[in-house]
Protein backbone atom coordinates (compact mmCIF):
# COMPACT_ATOMS: atom_id res chain seq x y z
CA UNK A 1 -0.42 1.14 6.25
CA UNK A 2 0.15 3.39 8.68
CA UNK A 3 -0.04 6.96 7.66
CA UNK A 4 -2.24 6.39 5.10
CA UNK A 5 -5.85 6.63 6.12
CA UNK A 6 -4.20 11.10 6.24
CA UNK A 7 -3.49 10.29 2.83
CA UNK A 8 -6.30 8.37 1.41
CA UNK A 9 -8.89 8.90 3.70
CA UNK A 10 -12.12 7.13 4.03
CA UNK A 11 -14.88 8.61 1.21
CA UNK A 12 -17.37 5.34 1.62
CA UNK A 13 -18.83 4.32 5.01
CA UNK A 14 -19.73 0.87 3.50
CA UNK A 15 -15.45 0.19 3.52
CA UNK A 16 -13.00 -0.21 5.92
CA UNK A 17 -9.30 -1.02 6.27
CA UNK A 18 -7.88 -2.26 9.35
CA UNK A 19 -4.84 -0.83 10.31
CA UNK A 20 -1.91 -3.73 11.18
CA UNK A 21 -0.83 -4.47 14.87
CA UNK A 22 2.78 -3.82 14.36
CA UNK A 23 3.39 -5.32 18.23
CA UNK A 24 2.15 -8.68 16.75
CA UNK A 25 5.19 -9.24 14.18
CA UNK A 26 8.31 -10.98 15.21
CA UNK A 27 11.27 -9.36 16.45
CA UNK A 28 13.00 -7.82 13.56
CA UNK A 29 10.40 -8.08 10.89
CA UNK A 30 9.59 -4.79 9.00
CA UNK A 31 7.35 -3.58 6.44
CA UNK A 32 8.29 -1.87 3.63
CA UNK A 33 5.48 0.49 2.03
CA UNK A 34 5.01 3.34 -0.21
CA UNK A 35 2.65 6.31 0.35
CA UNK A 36 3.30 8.14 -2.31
CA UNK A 37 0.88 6.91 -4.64
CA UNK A 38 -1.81 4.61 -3.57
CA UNK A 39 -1.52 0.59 -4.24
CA UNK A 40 -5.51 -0.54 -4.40
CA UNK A 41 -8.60 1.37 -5.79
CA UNK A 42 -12.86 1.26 -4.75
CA UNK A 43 -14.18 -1.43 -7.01
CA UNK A 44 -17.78 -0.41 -6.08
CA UNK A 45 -17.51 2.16 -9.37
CA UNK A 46 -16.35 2.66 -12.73
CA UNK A 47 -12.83 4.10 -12.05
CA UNK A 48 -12.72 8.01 -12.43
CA UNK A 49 -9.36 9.73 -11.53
CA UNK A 50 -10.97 13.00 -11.62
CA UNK A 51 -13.29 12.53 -8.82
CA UNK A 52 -12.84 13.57 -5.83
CA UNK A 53 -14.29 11.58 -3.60
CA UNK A 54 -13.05 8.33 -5.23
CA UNK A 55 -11.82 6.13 -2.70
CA UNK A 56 -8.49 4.69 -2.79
CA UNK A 57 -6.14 2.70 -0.39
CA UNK A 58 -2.82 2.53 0.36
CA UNK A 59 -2.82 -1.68 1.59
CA UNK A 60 -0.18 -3.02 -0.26
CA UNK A 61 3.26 -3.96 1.23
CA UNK A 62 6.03 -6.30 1.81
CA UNK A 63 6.71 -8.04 4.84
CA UNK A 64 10.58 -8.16 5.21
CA UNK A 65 12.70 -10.83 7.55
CA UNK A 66 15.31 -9.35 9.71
CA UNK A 67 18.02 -10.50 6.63
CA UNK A 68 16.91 -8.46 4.03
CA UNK A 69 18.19 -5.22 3.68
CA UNK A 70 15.81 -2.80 1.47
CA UNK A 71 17.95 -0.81 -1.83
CA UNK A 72 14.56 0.84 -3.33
CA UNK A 73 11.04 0.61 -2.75
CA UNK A 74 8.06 2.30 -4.55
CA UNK A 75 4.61 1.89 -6.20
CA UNK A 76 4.56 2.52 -9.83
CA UNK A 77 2.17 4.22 -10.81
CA UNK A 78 0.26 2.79 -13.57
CA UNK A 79 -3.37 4.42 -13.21
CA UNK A 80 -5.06 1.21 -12.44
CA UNK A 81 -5.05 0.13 -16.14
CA UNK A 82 -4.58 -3.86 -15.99
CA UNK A 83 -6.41 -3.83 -12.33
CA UNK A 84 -7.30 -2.93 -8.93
CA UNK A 85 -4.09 -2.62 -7.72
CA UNK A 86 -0.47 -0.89 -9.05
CA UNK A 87 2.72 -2.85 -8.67
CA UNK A 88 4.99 -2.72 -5.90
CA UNK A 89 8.77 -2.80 -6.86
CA UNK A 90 11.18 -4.02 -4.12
CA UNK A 91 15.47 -3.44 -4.90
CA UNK A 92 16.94 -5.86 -1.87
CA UNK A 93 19.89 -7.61 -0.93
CA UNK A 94 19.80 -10.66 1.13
CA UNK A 95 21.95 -10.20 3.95
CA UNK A 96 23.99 -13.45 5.27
């Protein structure tokens, strides 16, 4: 996501993200992402959320049509317990 490679930066030179190409998406499509806590850990080590250089990501969002108009958005933080990745929690209306 953009922004996030400040956030989360890059502790493994074997891994890389590619950032998205925001000029390919239709006309009025968003993304709606969350950098306050980041969505996808390094599975190339036993998970250790004291170390340092542990590597994690921020590569999880939703991809939102123009009709959708965003209430609340966040990652919950759930320490990577039941996998890789914590859950993303979208609050929308469809709009008419």
């Amino acid at each position: 996501m953009p922004g996030s490679r400040e956030i989360y930066p890059m502790t493994n030179s074997d891994w890389e993200t590619k950032p998205i190409n925001e000029d390919l998406m239709p006309e009025g499509w968003t993304f709606a992402y969350d950098l306050s806590v980041p969505t996808c850990r390094s599975l190339n080590q036993a998970y250790d959320p004291t170390d340092e250089n542990f590597q994690y990501y921020s590569i999880d969002a939703m991809l939102l049509s123009p009709n959708i108009e965003v209430l609340d958005f966040e990652t919950v933080d759930a320490h990577f317990v039941y996998s890789d990745h914590n859950p993303l929690v979208l609050r929308f209306v469809l709009e008419d």
